[in-house]
C-alpha atoms as a PDB file:
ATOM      1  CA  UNK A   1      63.061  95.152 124.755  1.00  0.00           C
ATOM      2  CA  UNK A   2      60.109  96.609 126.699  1.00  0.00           C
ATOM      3  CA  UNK A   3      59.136  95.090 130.017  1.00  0.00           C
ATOM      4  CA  UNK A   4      57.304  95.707 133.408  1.00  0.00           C
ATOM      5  CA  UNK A   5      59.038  95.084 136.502  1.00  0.00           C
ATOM      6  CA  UNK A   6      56.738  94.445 140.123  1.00  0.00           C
ATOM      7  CA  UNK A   7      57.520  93.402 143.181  1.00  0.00           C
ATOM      8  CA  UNK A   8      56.667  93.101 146.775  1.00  0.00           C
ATOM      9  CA  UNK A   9      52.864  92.603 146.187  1.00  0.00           C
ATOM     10  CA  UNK A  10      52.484  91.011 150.217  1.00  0.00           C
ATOM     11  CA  UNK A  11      49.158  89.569 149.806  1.00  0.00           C
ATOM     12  CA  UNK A  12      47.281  92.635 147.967  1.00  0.00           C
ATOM     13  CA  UNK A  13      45.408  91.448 145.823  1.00  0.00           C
ATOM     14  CA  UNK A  14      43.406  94.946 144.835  1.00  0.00           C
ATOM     15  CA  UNK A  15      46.957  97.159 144.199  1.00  0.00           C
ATOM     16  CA  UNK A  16      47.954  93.786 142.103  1.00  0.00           C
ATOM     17  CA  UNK A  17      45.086  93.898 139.933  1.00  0.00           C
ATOM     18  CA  UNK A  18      45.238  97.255 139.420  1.00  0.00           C
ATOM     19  CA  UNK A  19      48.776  97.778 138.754  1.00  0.00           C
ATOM     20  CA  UNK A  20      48.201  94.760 135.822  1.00  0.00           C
ATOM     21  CA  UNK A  21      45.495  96.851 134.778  1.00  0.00           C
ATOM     22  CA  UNK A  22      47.605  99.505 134.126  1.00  0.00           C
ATOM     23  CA  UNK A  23      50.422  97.779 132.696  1.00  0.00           C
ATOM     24  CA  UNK A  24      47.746  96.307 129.664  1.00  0.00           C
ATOM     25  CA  UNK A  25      48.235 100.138 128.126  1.00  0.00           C
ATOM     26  CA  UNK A  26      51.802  99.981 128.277  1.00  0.00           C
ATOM     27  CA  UNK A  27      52.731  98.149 125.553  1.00  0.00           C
ATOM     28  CA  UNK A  28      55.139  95.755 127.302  1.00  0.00           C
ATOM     29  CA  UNK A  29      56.519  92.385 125.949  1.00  0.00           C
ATOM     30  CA  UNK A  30      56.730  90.462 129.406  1.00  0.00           C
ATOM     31  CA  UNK A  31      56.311  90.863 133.125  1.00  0.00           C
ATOM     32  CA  UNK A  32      58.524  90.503 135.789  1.00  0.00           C
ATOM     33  CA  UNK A  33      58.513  90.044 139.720  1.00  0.00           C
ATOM     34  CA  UNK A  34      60.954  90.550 142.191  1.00  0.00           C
ATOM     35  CA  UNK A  35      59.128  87.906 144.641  1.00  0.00           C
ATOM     36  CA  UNK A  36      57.670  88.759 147.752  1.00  0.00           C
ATOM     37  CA  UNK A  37      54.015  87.666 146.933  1.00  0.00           C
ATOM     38  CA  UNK A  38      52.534  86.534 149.836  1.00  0.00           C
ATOM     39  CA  UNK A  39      53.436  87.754 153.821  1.00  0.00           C
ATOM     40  CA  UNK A  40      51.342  90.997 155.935  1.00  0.00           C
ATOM     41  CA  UNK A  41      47.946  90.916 153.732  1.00  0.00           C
ATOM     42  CA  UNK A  42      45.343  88.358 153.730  1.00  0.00           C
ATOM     43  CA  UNK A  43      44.716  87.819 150.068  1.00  0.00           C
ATOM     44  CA  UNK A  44      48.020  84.984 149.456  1.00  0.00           C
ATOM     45  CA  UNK A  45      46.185  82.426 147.389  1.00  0.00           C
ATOM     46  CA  UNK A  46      44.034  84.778 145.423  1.00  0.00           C
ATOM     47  CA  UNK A  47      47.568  86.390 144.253  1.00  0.00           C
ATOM     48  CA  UNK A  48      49.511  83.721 143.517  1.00  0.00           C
ATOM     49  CA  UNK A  49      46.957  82.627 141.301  1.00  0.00           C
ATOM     50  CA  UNK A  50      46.493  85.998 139.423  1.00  0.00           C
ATOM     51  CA  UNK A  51      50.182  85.956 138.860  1.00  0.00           C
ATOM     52  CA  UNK A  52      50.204  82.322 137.868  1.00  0.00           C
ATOM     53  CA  UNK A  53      47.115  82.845 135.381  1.00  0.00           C
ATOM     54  CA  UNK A  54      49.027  86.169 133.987  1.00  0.00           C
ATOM     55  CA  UNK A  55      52.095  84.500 133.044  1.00  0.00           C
ATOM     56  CA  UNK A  56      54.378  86.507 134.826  1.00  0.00           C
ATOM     57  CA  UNK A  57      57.977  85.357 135.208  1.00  0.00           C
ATOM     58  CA  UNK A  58      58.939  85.292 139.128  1.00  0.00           C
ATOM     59  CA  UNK A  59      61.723  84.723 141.613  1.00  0.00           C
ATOM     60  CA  UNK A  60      61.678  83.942 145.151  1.00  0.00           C
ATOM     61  CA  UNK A  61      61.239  86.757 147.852  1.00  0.00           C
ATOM     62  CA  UNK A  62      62.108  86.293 151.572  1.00  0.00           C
ATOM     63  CA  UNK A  63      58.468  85.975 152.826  1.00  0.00           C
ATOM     64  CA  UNK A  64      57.747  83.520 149.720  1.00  0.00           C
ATOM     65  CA  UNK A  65      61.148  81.399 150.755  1.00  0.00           C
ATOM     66  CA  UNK A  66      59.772  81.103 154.975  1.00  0.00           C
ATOM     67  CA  UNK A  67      56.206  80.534 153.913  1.00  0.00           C
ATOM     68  CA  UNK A  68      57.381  77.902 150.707  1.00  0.00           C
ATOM     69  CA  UNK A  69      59.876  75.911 154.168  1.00  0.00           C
ATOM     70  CA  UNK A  70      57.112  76.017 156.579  1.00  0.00           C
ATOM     71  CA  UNK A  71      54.829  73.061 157.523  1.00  0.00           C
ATOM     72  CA  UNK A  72      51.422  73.097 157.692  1.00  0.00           C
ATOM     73  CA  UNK A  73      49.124  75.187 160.426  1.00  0.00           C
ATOM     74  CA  UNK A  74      46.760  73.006 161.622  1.00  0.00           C
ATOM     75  CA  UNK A  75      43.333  74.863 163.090  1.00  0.00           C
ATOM     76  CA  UNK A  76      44.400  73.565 166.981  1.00  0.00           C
ATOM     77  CA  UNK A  77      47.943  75.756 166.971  1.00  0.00           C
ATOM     78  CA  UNK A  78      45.749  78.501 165.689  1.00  0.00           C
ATOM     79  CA  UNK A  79      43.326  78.472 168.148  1.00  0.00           C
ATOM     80  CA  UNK A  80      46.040  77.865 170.996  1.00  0.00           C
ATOM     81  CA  UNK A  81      47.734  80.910 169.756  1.00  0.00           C
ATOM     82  CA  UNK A  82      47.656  84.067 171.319  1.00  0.00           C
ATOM     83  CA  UNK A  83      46.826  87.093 169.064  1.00  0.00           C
ATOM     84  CA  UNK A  84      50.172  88.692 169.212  1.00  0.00           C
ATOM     85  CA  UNK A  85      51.738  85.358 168.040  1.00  0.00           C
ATOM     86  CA  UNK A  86      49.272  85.224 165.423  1.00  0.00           C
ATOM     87  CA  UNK A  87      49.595  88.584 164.068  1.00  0.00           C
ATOM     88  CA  UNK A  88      53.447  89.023 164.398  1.00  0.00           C
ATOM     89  CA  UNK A  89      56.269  87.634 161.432  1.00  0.00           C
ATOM     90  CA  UNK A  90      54.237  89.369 158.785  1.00  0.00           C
ATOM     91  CA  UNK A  91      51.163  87.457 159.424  1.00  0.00           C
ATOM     92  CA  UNK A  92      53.098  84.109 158.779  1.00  0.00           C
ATOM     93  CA  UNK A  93      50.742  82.160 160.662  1.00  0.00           C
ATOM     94  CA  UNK A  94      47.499  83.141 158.356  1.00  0.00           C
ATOM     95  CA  UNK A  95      49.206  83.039 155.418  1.00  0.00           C
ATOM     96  CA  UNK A  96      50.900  79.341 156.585  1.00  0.00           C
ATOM     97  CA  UNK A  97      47.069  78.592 157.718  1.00  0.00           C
ATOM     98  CA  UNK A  98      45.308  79.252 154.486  1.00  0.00           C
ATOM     99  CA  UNK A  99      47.857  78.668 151.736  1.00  0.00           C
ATOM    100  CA  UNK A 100      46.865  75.410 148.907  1.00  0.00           C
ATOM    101  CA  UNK A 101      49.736  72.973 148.909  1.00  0.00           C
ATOM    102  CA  UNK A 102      49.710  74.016 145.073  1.00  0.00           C
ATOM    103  CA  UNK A 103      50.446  77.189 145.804  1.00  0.00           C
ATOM    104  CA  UNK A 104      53.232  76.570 148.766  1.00  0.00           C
ATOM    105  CA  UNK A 105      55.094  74.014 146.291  1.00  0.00           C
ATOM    106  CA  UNK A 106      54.615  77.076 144.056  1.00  0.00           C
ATOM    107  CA  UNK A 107      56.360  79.036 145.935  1.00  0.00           C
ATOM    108  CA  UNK A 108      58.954  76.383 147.105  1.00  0.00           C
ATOM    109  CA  UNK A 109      60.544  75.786 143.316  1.00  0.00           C
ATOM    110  CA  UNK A 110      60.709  79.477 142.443  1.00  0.00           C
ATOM    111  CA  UNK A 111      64.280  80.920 141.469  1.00  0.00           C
ATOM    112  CA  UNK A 112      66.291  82.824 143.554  1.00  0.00           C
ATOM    113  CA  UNK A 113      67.867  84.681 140.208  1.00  0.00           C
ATOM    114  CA  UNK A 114      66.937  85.414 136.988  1.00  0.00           C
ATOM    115  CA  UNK A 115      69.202  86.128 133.641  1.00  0.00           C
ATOM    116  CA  UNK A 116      68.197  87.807 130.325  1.00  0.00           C
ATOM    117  CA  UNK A 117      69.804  89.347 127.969  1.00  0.00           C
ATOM    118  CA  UNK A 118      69.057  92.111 125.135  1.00  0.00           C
ATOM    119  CA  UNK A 119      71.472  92.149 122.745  1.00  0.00           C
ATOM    120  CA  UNK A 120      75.016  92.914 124.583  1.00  0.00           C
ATOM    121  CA  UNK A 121      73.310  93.764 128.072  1.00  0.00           C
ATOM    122  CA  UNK A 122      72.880  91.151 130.677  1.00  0.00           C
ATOM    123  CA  UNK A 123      69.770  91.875 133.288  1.00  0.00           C
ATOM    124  CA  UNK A 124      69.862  90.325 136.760  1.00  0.00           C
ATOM    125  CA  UNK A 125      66.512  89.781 138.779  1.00  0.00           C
ATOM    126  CA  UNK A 126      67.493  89.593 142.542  1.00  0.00           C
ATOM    127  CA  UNK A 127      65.022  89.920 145.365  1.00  0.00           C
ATOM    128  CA  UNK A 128      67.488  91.667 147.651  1.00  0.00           C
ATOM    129  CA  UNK A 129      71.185  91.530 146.638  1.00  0.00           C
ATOM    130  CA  UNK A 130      73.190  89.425 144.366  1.00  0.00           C
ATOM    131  CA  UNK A 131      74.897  88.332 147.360  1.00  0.00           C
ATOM    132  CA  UNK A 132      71.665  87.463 149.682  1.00  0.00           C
ATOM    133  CA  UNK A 133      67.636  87.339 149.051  1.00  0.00           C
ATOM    134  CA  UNK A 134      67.388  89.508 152.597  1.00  0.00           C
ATOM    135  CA  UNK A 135      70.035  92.428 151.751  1.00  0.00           C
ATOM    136  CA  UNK A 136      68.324  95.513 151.137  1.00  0.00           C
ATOM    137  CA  UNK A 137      69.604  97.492 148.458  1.00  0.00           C
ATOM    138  CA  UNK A 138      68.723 101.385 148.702  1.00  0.00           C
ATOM    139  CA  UNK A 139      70.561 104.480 146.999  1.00  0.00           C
ATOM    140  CA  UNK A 140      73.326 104.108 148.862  1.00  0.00           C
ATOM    141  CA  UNK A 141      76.368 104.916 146.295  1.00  0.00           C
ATOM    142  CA  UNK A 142      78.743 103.097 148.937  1.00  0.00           C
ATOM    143  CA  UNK A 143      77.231 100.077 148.814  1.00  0.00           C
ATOM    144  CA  UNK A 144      75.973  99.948 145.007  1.00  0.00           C
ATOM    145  CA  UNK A 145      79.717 100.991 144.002  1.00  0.00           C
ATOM    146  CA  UNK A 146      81.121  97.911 145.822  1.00  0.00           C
ATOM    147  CA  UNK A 147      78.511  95.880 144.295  1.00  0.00           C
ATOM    148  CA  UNK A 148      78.868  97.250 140.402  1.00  0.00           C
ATOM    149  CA  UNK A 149      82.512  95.588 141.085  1.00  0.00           C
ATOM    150  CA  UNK A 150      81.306  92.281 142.200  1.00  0.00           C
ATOM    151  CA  UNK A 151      78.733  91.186 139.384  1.00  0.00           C
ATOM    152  CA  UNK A 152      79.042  90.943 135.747  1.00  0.00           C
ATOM    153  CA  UNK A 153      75.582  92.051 134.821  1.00  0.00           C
ATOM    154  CA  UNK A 154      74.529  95.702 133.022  1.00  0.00           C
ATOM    155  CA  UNK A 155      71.362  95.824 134.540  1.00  0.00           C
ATOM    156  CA  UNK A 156      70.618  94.535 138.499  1.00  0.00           C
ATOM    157  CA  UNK A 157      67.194  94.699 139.426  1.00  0.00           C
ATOM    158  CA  UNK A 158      65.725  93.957 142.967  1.00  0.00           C
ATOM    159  CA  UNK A 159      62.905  94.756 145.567  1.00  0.00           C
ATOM    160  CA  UNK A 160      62.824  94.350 149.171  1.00  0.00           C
ATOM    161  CA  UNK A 161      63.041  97.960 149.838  1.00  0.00           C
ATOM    162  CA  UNK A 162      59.577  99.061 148.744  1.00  0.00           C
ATOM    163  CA  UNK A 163      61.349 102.149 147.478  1.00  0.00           C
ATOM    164  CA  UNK A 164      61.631 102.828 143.726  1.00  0.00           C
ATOM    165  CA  UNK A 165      65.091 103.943 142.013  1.00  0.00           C
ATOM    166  CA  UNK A 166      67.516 104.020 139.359  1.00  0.00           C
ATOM    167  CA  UNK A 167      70.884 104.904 140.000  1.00  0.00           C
ATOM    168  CA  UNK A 168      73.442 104.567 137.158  1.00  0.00           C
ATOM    169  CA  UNK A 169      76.871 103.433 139.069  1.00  0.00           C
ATOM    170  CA  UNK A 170      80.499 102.419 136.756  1.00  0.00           C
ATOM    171  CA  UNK A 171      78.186 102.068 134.126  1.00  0.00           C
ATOM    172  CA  UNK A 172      75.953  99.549 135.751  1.00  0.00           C
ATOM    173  CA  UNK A 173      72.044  99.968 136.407  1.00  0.00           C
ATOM    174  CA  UNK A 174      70.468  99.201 139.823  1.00  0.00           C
ATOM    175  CA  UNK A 175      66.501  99.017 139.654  1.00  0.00           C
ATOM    176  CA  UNK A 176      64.261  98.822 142.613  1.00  0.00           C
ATOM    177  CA  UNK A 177      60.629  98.335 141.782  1.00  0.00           C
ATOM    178  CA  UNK A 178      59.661  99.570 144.899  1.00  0.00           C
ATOM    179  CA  UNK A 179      56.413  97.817 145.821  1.00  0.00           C
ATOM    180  CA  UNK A 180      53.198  96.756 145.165  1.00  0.00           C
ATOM    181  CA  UNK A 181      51.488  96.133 147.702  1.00  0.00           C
ATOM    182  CA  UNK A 182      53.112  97.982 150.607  1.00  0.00           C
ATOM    183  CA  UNK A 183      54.856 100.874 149.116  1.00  0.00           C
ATOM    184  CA  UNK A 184      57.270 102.894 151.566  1.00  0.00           C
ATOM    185  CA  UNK A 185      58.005 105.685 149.235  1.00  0.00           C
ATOM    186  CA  UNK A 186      56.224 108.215 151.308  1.00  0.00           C
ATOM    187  CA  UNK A 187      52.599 107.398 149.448  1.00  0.00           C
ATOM    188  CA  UNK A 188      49.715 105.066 149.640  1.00  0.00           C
ATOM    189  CA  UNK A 189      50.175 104.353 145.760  1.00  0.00           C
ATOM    190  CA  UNK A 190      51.560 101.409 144.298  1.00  0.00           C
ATOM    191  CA  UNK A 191      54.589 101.239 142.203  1.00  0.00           C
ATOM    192  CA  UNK A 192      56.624  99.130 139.336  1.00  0.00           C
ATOM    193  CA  UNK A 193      58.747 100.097 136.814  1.00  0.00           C
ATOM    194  CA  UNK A 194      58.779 100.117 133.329  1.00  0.00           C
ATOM    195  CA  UNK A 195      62.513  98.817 131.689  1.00  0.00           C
ATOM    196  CA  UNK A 196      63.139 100.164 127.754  1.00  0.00           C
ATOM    197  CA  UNK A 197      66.099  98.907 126.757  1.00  0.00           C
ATOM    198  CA  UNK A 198      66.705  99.833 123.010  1.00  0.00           C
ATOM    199  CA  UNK A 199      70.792  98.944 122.214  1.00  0.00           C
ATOM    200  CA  UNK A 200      73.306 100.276 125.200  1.00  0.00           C
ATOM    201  CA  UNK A 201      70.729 102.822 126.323  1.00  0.00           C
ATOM    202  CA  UNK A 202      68.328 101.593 129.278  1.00  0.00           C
ATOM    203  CA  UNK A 203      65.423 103.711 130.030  1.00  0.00           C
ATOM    204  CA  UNK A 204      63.048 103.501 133.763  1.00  0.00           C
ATOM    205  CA  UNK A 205      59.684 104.853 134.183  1.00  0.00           C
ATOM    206  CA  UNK A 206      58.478 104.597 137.891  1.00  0.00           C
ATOM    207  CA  UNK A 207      54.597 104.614 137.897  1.00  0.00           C
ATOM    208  CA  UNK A 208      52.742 105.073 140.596  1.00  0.00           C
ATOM    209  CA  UNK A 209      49.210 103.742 140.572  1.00  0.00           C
ATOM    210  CA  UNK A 210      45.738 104.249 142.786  1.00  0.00           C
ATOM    211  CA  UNK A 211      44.162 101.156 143.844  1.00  0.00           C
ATOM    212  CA  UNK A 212      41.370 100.262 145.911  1.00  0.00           C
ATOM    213  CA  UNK A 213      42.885 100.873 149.354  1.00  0.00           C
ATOM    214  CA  UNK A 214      39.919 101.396 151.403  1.00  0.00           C
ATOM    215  CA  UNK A 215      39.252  97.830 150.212  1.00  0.00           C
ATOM    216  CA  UNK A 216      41.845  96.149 151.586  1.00  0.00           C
ATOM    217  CA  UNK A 217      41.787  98.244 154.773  1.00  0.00           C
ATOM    218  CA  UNK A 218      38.193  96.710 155.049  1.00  0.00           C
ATOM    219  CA  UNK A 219      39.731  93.280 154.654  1.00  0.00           C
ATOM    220  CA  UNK A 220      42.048  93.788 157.562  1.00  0.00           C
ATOM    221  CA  UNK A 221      39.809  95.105 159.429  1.00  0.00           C
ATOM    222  CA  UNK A 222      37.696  91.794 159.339  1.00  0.00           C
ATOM    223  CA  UNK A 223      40.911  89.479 159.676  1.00  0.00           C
ATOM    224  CA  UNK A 224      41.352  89.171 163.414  1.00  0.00           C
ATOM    225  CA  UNK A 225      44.613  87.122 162.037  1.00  0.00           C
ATOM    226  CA  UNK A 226      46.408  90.702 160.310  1.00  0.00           C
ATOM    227  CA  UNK A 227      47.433  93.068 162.311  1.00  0.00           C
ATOM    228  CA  UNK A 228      45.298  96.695 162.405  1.00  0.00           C
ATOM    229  CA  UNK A 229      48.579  98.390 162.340  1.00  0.00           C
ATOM    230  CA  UNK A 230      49.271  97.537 158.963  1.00  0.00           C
ATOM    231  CA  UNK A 231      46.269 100.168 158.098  1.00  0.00           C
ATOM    232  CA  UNK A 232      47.884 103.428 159.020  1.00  0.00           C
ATOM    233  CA  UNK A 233      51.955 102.083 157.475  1.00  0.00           C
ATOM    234  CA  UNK A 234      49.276 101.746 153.803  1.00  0.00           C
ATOM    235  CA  UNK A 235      47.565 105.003 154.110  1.00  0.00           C
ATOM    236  CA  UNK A 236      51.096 107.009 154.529  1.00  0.00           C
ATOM    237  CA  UNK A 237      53.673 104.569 152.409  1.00  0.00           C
ATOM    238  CA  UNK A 238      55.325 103.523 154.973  1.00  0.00           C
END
């Protein structure tokens, strides 16, 4: 088994379309997200529909859980916002404003797990943690000891961290795709990973990818709705 882990796209749709660009060469036999595809950027629709249209298999991120609970933004709250109120919660309020009811009750029946299996090896797909979608998970061997003790799945793989890894703990795998769409590994690339699981042995390729960055800062730029600061956090991963 051969498949493509992203995560964490937040409303890019330029790093999205590039990283599926790059994962056509790969040979893969599925796609999977982590979650996290709208919040902070101001393309939600136009991703949720690439990701809908390429079949990829999804479960629910934190942002996609507040934005898939939230009621409808009418134009008159907008307007008697303030632009700090606007712009703050990850650009909640745009994304709340613009989002198709399709796409909201999209993001309302996602999973909050996801189980497969190759051959003896269970995978789990978490957003966070096993134990909550808003626990980040980093290399910490403290905390991903006392969690290779708590679940019965080989393989645990989760975002939220926008920081790529594999660490191999008691046997277990922990997988963080890192992100999309606003990587914080310390560069303005994208990132997913590519799982090879071939019997008991379970292979991870992080790949970094270029994308069209200056287009999206452009896009922000022209949203009076996203916050500027998001600009410099792209341009330096962080």
């Amino acid at each position: 088994m051969r498949f493509a882990v992203i995560g964490d796209v937040h409303s890019n749709i330029f790093a999205l379309d590039s990283v599926l660009k790059d994962i056509e060469n790969k040979q893969v036999d599925f796609i999977i997200s982590t979650g996290d595809l709208v919040g902070y950027m101001p393309f939600p629709n136009e991703v949720i529909e690439k990701i809908r249209a390429s079949r990829i298999l999804v479960i629910q991120g934190n942002h996609d859980k507040v934005i898939a609970q939230a009621a409808e933004v009418s134009d008159e709250l907008i307007r008697n916002m303030s632009d700090v109120e606007v712009q703050k919660s990850a650009s909640a309020a745009f994304t709340n404003w613009v989002i198709t009811k399709e796409n909201r009750a999209y993001l309302r029946n996602l999973p909050r797990q996801l189980r497969i299996s190759s051959g003896r090896l269970k995978v789990l797909l978490v957003h966070g943690s096993p134990r909550m979608i808003g626990e980040y998970l980093y290399e910490d061997i403290e905390k991903l000891t006392e969690l290779s003790k708590e679940v019965e799945e080989d393989i645990i793989i989760c975002g939220h961290t926008h920081k790529p890894y594999h660490q191999i703990i008691d046997n277990k795998h922990f997988i963080n795709a890192g992100s999309v769409g606003k990587p914080k590994h310390g560069s303005s690339q994208a990132t997913y990973v590519i799982v090879t699981i071939e019997g008991d042995t379970v292979k991870s390729d992080i790949i970094e990818v270029n994308y069209e960055i200056e287009s999206i800062i452009e896009a922000i730029k022209a949203n009076p709705m996203i916050a500027d600061e998001l600009i410099p956090m792209l341009k330096r991963g962080l």
